[in-house]
Protein backbone atom coordinates (compact mmCIF):
# COMPACT_ATOMS: atom_id res chain seq x y z
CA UNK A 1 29.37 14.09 -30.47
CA UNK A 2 32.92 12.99 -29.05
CA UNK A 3 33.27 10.67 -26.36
CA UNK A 4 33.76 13.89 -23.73
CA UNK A 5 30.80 15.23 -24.71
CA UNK A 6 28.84 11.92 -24.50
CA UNK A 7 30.76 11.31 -20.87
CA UNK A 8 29.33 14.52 -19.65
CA UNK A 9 25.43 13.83 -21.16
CA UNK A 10 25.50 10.16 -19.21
CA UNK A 11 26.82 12.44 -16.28
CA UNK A 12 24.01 15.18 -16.08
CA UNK A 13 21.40 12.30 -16.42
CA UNK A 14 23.03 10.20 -14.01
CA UNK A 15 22.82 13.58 -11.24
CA UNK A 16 19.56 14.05 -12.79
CA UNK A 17 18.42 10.59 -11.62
CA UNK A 18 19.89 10.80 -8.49
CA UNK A 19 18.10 14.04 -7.96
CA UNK A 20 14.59 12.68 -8.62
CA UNK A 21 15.34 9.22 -6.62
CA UNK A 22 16.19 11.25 -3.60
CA UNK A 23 13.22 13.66 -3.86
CA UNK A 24 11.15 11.21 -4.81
CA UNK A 25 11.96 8.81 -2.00
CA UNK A 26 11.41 10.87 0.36
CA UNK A 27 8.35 12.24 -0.37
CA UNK A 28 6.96 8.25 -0.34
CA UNK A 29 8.76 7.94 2.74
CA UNK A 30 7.04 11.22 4.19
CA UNK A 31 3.52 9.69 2.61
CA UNK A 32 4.27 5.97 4.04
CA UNK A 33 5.46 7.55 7.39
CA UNK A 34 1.15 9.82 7.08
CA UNK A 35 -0.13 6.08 6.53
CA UNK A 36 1.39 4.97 9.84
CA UNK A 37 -0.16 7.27 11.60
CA UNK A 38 -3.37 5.88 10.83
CA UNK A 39 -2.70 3.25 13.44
CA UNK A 40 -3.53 5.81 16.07
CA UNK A 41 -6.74 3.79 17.60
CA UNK A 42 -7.89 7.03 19.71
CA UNK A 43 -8.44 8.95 16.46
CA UNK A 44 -9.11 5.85 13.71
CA UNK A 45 -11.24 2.78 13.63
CA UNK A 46 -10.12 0.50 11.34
CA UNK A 47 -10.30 -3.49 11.07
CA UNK A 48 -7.38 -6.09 10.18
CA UNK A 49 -8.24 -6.70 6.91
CA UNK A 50 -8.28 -3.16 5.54
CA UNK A 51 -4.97 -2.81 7.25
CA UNK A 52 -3.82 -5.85 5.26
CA UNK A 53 -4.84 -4.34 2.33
CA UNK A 54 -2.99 -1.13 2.69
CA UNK A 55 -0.08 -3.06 3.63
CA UNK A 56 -0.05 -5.57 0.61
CA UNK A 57 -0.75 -2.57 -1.70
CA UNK A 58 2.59 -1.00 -0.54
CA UNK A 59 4.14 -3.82 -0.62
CA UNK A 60 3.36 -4.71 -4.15
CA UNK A 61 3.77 -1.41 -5.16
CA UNK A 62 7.62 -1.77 -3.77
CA UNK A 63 7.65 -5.02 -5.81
CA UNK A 64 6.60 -3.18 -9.23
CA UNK A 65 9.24 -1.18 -8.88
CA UNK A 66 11.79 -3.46 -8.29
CA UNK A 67 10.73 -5.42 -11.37
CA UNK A 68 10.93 -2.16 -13.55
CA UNK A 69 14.30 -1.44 -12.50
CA UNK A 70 14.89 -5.11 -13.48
CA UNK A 71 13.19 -4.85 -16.73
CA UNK A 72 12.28 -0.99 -17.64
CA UNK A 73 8.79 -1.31 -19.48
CA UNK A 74 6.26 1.17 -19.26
CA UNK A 75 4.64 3.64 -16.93
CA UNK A 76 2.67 2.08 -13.46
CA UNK A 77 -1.01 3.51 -13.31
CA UNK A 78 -2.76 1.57 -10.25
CA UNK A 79 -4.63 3.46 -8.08
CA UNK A 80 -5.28 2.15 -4.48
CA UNK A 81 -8.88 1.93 -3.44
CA UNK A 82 -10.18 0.12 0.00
């Protein structure tokens, strides 16, 4: 493979990542935007310390990430259970 080719291959992953980050974002945006509206007191009941829990669960999840981007390893499996 010559150096053009090899240009364009980093290229098409680097739109393909960008694709998938965007989509991807904003579907957890759209799903963290659904958890807010659990807050709604007239339709929910809900105490302080499940709310803490959801929150710290995002909140770590948002810190995995981070630390895979800083260190790629392998593939996040928690599952989030109150």
């Amino acid at each position: 493979m010559d150096g053009s080719n090899e240009a364009r291959g980093q290229s098409a992953r680097h739109q393909k990542f960008r694709d998938l980050a965007e989509s991807r974002t904003n579907k957890a945006l759209d799903a963290i935007g659904r958890i807010g509206s659990l807050s709604n007191r007239s339709i929910y009941e809900w105490d302080e310390a499940e709310v803490r829990k959801v929150v710290k669960t995002l909140k770590d999840a948002v810190s995995e990430v981070e630390a895979r981007f800083a260190s790629p390893k392998g593939k996040a499996s928690a599952k989030f259970k109150l």
